[in-house]
N, C-alpha and C. Protein backbone atom coordinates (compact mmCIF):
# COMPACT_ATOMS: atom_id res chain seq x y z
N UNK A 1 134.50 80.89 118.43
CA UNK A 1 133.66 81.02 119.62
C UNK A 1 132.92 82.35 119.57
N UNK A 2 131.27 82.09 119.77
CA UNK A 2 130.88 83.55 120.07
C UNK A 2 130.57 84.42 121.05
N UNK A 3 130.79 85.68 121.57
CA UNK A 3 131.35 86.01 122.65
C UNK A 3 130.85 87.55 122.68
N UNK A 4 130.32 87.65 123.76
CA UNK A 4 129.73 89.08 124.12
C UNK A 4 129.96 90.08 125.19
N UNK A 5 130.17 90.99 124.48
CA UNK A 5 130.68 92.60 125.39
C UNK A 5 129.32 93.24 126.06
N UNK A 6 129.01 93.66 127.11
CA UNK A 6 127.46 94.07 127.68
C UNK A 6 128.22 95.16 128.59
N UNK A 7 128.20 96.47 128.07
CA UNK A 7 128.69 97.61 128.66
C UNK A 7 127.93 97.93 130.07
N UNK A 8 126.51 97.30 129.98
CA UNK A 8 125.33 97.88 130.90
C UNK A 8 125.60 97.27 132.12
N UNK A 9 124.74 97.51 133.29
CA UNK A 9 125.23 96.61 134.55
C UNK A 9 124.61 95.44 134.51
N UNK A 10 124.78 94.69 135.18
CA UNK A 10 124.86 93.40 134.99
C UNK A 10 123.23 92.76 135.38
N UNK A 11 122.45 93.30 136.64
CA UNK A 11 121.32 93.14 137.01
C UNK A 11 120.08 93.52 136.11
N UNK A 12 120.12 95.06 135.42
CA UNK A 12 119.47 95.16 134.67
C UNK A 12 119.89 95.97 133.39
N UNK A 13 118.89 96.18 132.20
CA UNK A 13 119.33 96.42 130.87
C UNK A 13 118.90 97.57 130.52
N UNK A 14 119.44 98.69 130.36
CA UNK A 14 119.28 100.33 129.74
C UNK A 14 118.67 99.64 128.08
N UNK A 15 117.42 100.19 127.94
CA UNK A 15 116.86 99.93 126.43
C UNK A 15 116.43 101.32 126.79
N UNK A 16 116.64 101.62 124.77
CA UNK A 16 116.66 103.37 124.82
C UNK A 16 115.12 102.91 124.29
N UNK A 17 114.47 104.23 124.04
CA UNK A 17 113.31 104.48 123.40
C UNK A 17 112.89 104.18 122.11
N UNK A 18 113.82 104.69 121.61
CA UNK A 18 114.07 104.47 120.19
C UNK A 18 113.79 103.12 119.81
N UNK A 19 114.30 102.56 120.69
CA UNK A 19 114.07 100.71 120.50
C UNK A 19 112.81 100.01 120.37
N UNK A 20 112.24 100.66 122.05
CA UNK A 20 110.96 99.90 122.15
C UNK A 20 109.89 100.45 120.99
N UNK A 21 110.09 101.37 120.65
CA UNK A 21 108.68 102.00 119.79
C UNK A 21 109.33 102.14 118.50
N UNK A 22 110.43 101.34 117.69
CA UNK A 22 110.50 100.79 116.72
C UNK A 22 109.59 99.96 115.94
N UNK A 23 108.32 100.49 115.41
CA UNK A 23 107.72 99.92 114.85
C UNK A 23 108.11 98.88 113.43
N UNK A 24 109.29 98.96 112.82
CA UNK A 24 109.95 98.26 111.87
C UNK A 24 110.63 97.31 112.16
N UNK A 25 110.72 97.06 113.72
CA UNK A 25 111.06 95.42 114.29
C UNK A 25 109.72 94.39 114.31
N UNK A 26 110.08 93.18 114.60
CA UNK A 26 108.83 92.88 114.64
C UNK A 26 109.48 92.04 115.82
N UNK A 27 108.18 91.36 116.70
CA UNK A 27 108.34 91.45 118.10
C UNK A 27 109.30 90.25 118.21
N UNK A 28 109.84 89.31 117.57
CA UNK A 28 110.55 87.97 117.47
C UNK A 28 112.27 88.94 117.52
N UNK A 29 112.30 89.61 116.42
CA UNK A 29 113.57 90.48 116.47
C UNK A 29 113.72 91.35 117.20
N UNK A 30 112.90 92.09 118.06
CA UNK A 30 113.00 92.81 119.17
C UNK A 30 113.48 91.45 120.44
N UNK A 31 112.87 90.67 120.52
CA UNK A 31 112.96 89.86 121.61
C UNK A 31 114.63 89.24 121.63
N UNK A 32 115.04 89.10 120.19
CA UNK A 32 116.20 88.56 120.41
C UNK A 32 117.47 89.88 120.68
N UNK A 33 116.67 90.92 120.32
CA UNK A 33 118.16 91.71 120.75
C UNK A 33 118.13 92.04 122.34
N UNK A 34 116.55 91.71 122.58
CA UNK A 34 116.75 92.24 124.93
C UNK A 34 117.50 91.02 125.27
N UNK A 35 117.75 89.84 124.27
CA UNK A 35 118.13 88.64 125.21
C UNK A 35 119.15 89.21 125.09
N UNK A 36 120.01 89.20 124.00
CA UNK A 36 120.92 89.95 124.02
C UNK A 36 121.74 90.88 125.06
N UNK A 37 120.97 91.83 125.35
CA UNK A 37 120.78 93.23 126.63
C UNK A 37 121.19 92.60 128.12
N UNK A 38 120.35 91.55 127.72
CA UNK A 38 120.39 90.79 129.46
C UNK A 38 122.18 89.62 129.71
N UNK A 39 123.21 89.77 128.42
CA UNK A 39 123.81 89.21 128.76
C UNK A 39 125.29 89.78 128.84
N UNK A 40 126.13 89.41 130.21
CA UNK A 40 127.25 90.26 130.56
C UNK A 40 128.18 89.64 129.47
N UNK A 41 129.64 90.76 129.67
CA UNK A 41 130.55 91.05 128.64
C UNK A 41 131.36 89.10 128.40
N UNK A 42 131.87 88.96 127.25
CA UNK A 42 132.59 87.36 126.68
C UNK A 42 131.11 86.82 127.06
N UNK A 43 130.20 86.75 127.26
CA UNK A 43 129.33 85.34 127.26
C UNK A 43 129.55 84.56 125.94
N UNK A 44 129.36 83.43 125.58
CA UNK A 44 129.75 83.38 124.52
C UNK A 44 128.04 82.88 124.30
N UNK A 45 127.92 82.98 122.86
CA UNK A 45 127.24 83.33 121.77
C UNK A 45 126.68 82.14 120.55
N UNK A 46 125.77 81.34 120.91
CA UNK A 46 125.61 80.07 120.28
C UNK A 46 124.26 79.96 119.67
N UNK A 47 124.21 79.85 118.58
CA UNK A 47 122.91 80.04 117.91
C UNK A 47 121.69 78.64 118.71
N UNK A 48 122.15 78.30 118.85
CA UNK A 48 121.08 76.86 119.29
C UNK A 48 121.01 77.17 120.79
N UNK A 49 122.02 77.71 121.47
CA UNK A 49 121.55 78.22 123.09
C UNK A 49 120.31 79.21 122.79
N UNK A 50 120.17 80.25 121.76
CA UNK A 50 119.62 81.39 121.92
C UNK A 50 117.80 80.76 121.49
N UNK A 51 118.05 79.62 120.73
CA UNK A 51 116.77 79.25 120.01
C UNK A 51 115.81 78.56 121.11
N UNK A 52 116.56 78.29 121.91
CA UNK A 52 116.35 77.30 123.23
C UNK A 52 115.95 77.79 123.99
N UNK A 53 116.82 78.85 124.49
CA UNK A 53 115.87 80.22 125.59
C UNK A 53 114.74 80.83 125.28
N UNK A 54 114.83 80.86 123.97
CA UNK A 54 113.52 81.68 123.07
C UNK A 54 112.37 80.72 122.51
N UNK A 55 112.97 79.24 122.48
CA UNK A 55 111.61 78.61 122.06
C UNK A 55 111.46 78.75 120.50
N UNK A 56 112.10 78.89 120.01
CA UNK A 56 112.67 79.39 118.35
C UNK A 56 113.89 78.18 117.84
N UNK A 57 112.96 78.67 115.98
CA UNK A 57 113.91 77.77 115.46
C UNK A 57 115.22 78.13 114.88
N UNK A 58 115.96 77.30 114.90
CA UNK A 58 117.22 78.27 113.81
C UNK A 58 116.76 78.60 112.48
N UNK A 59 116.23 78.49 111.70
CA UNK A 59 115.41 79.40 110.76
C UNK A 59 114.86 80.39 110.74
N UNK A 60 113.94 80.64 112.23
CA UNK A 60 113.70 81.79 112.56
C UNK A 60 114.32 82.53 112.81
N UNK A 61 115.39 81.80 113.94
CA UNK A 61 116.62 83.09 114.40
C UNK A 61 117.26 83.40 113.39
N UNK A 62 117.58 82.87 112.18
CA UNK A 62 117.98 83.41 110.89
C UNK A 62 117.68 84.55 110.65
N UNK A 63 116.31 84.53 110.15
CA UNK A 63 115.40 85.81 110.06
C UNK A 63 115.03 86.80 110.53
N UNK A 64 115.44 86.69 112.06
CA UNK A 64 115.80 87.49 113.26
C UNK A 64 117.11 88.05 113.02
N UNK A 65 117.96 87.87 112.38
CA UNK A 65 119.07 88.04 112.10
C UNK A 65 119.16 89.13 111.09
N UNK A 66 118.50 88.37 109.91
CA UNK A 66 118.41 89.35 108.52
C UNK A 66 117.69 90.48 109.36
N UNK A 67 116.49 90.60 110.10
CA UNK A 67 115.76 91.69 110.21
C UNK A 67 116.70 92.85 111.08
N UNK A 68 117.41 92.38 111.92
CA UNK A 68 117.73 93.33 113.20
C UNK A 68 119.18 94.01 112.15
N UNK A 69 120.08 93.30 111.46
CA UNK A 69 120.94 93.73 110.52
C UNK A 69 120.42 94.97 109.55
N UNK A 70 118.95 94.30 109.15
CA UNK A 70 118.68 95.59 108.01
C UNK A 70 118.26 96.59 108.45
N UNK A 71 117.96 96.28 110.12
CA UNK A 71 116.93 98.00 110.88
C UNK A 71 118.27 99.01 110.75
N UNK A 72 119.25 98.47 110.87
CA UNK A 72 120.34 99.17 111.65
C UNK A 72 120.46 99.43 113.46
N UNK A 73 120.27 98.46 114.09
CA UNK A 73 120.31 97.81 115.44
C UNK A 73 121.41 97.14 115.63
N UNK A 74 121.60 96.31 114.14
CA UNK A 74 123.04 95.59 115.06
C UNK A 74 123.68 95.29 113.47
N UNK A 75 124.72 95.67 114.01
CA UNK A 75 125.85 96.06 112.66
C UNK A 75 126.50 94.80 112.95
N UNK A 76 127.26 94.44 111.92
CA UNK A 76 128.62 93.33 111.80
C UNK A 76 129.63 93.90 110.89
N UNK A 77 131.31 93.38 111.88
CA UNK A 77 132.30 93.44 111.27
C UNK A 77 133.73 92.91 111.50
N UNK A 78 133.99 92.38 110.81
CA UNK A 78 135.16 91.14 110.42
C UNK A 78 135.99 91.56 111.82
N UNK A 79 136.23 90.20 112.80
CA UNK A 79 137.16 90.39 113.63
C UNK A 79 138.19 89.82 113.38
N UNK A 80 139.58 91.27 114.08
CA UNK A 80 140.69 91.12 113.50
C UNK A 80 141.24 91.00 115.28
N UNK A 81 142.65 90.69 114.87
CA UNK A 81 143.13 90.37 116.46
C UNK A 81 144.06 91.75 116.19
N UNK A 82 144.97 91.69 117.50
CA UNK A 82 145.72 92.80 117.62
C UNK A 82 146.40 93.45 116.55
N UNK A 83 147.33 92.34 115.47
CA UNK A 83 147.89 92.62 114.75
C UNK A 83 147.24 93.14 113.67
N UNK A 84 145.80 93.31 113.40
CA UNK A 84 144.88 93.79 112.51
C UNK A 84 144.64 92.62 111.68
N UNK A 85 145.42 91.35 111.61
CA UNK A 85 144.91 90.27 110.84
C UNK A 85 143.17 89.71 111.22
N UNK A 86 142.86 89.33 109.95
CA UNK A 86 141.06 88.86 110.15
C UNK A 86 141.42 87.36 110.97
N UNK A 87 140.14 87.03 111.94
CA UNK A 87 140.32 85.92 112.39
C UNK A 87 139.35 85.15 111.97
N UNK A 88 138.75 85.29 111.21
CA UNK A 88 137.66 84.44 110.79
C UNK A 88 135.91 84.34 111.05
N UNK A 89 136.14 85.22 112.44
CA UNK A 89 134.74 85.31 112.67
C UNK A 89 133.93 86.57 112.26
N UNK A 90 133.42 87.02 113.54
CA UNK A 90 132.44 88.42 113.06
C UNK A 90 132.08 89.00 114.74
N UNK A 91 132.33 90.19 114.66
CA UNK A 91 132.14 91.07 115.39
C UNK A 91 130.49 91.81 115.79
N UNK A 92 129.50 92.03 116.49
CA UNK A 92 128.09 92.32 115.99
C UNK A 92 127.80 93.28 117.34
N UNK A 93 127.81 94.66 116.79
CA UNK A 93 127.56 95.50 117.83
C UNK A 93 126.12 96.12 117.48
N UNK A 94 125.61 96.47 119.15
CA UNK A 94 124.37 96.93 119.22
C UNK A 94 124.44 98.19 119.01
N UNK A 95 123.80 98.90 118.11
CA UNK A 95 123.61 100.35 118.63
C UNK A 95 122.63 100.77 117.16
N UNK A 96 122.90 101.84 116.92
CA UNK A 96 121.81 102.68 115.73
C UNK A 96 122.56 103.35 114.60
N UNK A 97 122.98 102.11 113.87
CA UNK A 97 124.20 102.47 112.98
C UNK A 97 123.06 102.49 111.22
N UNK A 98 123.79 103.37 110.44
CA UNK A 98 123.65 103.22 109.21
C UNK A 98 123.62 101.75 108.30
N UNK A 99 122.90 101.56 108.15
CA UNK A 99 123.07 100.56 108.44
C UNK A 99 124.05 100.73 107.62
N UNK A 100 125.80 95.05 110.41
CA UNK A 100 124.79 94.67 110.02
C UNK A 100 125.07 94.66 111.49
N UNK A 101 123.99 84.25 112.05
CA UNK A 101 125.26 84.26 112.48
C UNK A 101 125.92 82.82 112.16
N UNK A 102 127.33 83.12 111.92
CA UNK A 102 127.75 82.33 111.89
C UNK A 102 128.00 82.03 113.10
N UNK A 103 128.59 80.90 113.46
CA UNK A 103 129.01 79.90 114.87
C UNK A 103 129.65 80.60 115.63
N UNK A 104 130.93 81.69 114.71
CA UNK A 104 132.18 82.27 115.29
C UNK A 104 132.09 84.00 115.41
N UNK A 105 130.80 84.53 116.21
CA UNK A 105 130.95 86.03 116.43
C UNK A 105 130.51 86.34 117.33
N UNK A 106 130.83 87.73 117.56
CA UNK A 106 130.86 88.30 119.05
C UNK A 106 129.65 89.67 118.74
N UNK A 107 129.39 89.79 120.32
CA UNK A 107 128.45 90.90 119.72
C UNK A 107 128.37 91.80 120.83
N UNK A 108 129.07 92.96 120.78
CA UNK A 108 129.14 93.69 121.39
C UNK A 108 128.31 94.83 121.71
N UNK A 109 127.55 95.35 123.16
CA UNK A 109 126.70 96.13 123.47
C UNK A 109 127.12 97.50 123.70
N UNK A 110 126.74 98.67 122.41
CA UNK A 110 127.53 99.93 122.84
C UNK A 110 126.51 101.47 122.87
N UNK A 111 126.93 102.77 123.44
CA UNK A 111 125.84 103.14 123.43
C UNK A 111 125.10 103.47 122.14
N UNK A 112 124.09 104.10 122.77
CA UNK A 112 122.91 104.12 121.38
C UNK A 112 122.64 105.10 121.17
N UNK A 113 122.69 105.86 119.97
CA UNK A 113 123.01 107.29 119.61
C UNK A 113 121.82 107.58 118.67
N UNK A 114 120.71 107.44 118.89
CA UNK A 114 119.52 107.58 117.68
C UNK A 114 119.20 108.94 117.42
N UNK A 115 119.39 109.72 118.43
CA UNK A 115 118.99 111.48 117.92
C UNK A 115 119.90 111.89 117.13
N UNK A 116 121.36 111.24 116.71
CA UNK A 116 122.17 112.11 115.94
C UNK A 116 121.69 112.00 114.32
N UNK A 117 121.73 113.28 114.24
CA UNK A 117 121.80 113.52 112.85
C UNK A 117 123.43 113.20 111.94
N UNK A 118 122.98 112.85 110.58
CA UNK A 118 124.47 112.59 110.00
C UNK A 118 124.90 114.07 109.73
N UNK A 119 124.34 115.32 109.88
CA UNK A 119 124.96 116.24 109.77
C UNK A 119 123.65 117.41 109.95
N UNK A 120 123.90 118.62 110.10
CA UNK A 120 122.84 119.46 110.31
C UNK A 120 121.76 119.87 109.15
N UNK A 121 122.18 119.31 107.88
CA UNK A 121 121.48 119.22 106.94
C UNK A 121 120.52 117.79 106.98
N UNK A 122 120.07 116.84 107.60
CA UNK A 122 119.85 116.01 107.99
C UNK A 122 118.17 116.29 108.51
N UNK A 123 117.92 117.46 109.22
CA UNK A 123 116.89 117.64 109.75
C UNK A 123 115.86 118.12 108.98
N UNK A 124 114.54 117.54 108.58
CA UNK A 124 113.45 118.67 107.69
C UNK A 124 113.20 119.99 108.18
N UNK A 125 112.46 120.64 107.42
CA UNK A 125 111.91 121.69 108.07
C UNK A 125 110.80 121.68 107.15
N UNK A 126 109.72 122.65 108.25
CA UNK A 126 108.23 122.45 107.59
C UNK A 126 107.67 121.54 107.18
N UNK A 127 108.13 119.97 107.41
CA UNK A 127 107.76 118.67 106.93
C UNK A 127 108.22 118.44 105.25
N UNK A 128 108.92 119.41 105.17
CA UNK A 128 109.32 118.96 103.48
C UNK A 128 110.32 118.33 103.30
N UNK A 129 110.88 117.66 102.03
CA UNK A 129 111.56 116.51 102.01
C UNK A 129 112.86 117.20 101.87
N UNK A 130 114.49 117.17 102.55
CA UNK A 130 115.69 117.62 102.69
C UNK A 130 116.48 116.70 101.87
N UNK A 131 116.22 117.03 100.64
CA UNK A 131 116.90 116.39 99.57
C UNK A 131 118.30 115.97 99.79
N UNK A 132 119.28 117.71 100.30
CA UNK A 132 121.00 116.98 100.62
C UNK A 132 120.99 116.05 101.13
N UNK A 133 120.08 115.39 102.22
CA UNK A 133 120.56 114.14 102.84
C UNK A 133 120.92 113.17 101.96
N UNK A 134 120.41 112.87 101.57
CA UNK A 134 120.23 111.67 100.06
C UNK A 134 121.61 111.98 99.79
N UNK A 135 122.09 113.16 98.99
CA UNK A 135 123.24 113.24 98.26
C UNK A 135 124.51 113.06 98.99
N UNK A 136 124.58 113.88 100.25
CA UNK A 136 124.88 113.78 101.50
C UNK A 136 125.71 112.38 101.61
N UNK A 137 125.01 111.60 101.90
CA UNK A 137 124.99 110.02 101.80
C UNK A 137 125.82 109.26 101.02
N UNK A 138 125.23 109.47 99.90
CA UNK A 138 126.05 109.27 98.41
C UNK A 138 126.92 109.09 98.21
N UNK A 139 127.39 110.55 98.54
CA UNK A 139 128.61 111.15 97.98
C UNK A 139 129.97 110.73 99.19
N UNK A 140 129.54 110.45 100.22
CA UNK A 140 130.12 109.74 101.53
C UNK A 140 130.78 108.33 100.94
N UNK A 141 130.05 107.91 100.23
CA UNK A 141 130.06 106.18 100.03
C UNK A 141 130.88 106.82 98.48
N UNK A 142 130.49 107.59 97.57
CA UNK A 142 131.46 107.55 96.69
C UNK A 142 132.99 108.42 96.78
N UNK A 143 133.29 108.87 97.69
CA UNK A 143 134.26 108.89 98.53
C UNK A 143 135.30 108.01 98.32
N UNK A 144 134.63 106.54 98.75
CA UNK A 144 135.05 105.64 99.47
C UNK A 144 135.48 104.50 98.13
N UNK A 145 134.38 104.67 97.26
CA UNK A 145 134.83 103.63 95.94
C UNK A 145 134.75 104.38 94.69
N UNK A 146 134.85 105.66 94.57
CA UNK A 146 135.50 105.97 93.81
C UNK A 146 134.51 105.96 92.22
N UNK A 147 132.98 106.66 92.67
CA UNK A 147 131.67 106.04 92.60
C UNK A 147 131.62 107.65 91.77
N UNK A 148 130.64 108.36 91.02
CA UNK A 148 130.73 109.74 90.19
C UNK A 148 129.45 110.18 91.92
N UNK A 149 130.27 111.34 92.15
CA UNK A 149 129.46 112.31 93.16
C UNK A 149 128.18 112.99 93.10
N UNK A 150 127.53 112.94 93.23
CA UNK A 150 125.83 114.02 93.27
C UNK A 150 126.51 115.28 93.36
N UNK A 151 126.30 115.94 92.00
CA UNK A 151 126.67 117.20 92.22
C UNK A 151 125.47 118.77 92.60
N UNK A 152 124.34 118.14 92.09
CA UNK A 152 123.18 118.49 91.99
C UNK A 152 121.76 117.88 92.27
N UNK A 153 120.71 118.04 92.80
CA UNK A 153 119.47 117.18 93.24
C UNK A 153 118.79 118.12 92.07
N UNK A 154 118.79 117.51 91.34
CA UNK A 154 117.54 118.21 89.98
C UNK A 154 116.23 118.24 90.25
N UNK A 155 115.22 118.53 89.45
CA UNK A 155 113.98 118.05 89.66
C UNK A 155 113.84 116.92 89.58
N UNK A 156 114.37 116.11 88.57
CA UNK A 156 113.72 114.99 88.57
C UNK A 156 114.37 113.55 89.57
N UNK A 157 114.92 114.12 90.15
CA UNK A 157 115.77 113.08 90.85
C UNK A 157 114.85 113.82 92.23
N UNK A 158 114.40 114.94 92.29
CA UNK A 158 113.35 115.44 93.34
C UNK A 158 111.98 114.49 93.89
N UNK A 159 111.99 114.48 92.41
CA UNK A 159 110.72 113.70 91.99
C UNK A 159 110.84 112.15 92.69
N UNK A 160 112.07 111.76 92.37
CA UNK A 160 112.08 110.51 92.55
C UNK A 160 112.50 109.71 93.72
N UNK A 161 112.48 111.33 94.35
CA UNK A 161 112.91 111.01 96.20
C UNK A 161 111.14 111.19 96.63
N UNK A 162 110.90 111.88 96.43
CA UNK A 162 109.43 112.30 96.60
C UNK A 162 108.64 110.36 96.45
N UNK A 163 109.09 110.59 95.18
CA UNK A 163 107.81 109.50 95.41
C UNK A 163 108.57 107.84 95.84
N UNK A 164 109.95 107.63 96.24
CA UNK A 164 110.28 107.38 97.24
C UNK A 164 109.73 106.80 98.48
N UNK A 165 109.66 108.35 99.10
CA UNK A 165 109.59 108.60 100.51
C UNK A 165 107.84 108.48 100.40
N UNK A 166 107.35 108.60 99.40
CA UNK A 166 105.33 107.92 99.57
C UNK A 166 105.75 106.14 99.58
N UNK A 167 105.92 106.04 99.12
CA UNK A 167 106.07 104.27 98.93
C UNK A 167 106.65 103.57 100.06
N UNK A 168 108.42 104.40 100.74
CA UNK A 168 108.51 103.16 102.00
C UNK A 168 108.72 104.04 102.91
N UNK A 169 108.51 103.59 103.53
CA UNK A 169 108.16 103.87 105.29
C UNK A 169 109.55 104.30 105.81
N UNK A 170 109.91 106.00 106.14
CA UNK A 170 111.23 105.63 106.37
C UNK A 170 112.27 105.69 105.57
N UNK A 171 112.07 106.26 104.65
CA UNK A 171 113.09 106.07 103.40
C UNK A 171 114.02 106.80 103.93
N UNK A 172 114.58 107.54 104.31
CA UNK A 172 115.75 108.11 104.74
C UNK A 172 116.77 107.01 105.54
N UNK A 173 116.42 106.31 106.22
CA UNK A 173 116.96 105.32 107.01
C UNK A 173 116.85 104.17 105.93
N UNK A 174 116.25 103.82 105.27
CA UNK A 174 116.76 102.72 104.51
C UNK A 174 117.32 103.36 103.51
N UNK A 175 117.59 104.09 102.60
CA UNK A 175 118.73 104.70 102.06
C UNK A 175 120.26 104.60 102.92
N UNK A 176 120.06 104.89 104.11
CA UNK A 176 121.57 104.49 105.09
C UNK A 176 121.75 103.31 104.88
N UNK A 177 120.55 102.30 104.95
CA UNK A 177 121.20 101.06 105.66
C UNK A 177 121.35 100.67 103.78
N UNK A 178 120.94 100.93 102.72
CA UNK A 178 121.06 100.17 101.42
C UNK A 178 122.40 101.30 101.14
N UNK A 179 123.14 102.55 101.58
CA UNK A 179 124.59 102.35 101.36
C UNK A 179 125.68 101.68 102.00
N UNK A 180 125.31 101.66 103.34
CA UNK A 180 125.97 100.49 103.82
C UNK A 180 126.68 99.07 103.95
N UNK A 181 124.97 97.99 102.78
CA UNK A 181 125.02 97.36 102.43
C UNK A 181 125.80 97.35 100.95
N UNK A 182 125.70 98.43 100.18
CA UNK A 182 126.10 98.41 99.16
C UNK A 182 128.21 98.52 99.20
N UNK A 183 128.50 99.40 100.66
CA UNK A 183 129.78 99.25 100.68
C UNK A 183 130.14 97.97 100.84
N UNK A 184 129.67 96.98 101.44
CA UNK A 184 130.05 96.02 101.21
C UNK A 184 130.07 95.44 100.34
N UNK A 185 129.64 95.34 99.22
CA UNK A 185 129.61 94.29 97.65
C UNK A 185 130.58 94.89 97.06
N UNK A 186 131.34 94.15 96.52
CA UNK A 186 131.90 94.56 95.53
C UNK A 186 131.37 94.52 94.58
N UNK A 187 130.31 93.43 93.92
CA UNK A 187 129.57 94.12 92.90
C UNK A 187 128.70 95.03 92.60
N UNK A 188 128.32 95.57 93.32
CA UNK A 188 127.92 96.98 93.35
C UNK A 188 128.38 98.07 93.41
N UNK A 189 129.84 98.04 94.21
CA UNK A 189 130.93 98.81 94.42
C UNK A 189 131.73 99.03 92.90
N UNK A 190 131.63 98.07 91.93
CA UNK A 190 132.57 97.78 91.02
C UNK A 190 131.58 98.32 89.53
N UNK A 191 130.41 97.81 89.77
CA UNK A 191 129.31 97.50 88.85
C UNK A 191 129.24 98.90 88.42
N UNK A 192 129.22 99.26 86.91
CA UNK A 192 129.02 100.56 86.52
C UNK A 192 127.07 101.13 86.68
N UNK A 193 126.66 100.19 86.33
CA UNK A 193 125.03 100.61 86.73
C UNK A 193 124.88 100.83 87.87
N UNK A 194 125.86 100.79 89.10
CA UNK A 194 125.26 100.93 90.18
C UNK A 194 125.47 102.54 90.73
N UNK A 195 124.85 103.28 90.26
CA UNK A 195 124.75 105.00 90.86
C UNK A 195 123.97 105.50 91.65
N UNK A 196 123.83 106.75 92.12
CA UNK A 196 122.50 107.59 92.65
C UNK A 196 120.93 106.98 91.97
N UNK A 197 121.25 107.60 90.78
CA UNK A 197 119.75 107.35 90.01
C UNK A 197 119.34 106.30 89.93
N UNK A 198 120.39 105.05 89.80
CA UNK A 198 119.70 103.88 89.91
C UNK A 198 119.18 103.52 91.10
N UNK A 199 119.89 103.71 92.39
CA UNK A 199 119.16 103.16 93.56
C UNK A 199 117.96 103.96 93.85
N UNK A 200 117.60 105.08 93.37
CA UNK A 200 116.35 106.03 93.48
C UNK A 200 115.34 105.95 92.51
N UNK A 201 115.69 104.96 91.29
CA UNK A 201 114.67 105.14 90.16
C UNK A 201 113.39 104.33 90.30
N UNK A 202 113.37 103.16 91.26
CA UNK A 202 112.13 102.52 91.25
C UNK A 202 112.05 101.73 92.58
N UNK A 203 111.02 101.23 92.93
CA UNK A 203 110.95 100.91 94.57
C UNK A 203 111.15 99.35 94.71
N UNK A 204 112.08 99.11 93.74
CA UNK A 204 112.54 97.47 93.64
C UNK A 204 114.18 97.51 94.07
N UNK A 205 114.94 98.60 93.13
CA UNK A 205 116.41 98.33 93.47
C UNK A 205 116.81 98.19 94.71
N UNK A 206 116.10 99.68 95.49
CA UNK A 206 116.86 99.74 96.93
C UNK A 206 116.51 98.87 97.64
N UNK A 207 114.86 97.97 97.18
CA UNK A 207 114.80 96.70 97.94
C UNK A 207 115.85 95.59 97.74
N UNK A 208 116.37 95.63 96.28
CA UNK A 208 117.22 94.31 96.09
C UNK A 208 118.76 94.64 96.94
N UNK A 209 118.97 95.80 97.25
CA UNK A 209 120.08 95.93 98.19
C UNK A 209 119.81 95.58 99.19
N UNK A 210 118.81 96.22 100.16
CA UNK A 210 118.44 95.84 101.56
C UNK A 210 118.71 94.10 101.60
N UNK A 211 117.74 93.74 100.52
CA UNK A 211 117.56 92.32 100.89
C UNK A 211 118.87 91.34 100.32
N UNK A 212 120.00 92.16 100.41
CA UNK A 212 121.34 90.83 100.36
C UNK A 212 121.49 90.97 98.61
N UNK A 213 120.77 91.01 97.69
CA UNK A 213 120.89 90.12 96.38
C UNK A 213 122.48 90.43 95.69
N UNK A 214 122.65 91.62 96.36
CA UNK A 214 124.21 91.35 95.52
C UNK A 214 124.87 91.09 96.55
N UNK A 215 124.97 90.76 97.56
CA UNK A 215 125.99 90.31 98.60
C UNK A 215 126.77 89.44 98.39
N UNK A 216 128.64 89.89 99.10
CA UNK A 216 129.77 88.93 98.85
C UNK A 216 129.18 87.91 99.20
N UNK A 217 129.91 86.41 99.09
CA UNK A 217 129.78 85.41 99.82
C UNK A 217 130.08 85.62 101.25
N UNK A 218 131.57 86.48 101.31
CA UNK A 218 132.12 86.40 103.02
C UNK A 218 131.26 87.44 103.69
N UNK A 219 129.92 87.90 102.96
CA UNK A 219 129.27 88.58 104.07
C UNK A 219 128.04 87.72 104.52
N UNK A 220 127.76 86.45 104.13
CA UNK A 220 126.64 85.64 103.94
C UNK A 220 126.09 85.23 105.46
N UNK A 221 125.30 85.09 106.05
CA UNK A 221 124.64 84.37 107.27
C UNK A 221 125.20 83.32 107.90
C-alpha cells in the first residue's frame, strides 16, 4: 500500500523557493510533487489515482518520476518495519537531497534544506570553480565502498571539471545526485573502471549514471 506523511498543515502547502524557480523541473514534474504537498500524512498513494487527478498517463507519470528522483526533490528508500527487516516496498521523501513507483511506497513530506552547503568548502568565491567540492564528494562515497580516495585535484582533472561545469547546467548538483545514484549499483560500486576520473572524463558517463544505465534491478521503477 502507498502511503503518505505531509508534515505541513493540512489546508495549505509551505513550497520553498527553491522549488518554484527550479528551472531543471519541468512543469508536469513540478505539478506532480504540489499534488503531492496538498496531501495529509498515510494518504495512500496510487499511481492511477494520481494520473486521474492530473489528466496524465502512467507513462508520463513514469517520467515524472525519473525526473523529480534525478533533481534531487524526492529521494527513495527501502522500507523496513520496526525490526529493521525490508518490507518490500519504498519509502519517497520530499526534500533537497543529494541526490531518489512501484504500487507499494510511501512518500513522505520533510523539511527542505536547499541553502545548506555539504560543507564550508562548498561555497565559490569570486565565481571560480571550488574544485574540493568534487573531491569532497568522492571521497564521502569512497568511504563507503571502499573506492581509491582523491588525494589531489591536479590540473588536469581541473581541466576536466572546468569544462564540465561549461557543458551541464549545474554540474555540482548533478555530480551529488550521479554519487548517489552510483551508491546504489553495485556495479559501479564493485566495477574497477568506475573512479573520479572516469565520471569526470567526458559529458556522457555522468549522464549514463544519472540516467539509471547501471542500475540494480531492486532499484528499478
Amino acid at each position: 500500500m502507498n502511503t503518505l506523511r505531509n508534515t505541513l498543515k493540512q489546508r495549505y502547502s509551505q513550497i520553498p523557493n527553491e522549488l518554484i524557480t527550479d528551472l531543471n523541473l519541468c512543469n508536469g514534474s513540478l505539478r506532480v510533487l504540489l499534488y503531492l504537498f496538498t496531501k495529509p500524512d498515510d494518504w495512500n498513494v496510487y499511481n492511477k489515482d494520481i494520473c486521474k487527478q492530473l489528466n496524465i498517463s502512467e507513462q508520463t507519470l513514469t517520467k515524472y518520476w525519473k525526473t523529480l528522483l534525478a533533481s534531487g526533490w524526492l529521494k527513495r528508500e527501502k522500507s523496513r518495519n520496526k525490526d529493521g527487516k525490508l518490507t518490500g516496498g519504498y519509502t519517497y521523501l520530499i526534500g533537497n537531497f543529494s541526490i531518489s513507483i512501484k504500487s507499494t511506497e510511501q512518500v513522505k513530506s520533510i523539511e527542505h534544506s536547499n541553502n545548506k552547503p555539504i560543507n564550508k568548502k562548498e561555497t565559490n568565491t569570486n565565481g571560480k570553480t571550488d574544485y574540493d567540492v568534487f573531491s569532497y564528494m568522492w571521497n564521502e562515497y569512497a568511504n563507503k565502498t571502499n573506492k581509491s580516495k582523491v588525494l589531489k585535484i591536479t590540473s588536469k582533472r581541473k581541466e576536466k571539471i572546468r569544462t564540465r561545469c561549461s557543458e551541464v547546467k549545474d554540474f555540482k548538483s548533478v555530480f551529488k545526485v550521479a554519487i548517489d545514484k552510483a551508491s546504489k549499483s553495485s556495479f559501479l560500486s564493485k566495477g574497477k573502471f568506475f573512479d573520479f576520473d572516469w565520471l569526470i572524463a567526458n559529458d556522457t558517463n555522468i549522464i549514463k549514471v544519472i540516467e539509471d544505465k547501471y542500475k540494480d534491478k531492486e532499484y528499478e521503477y
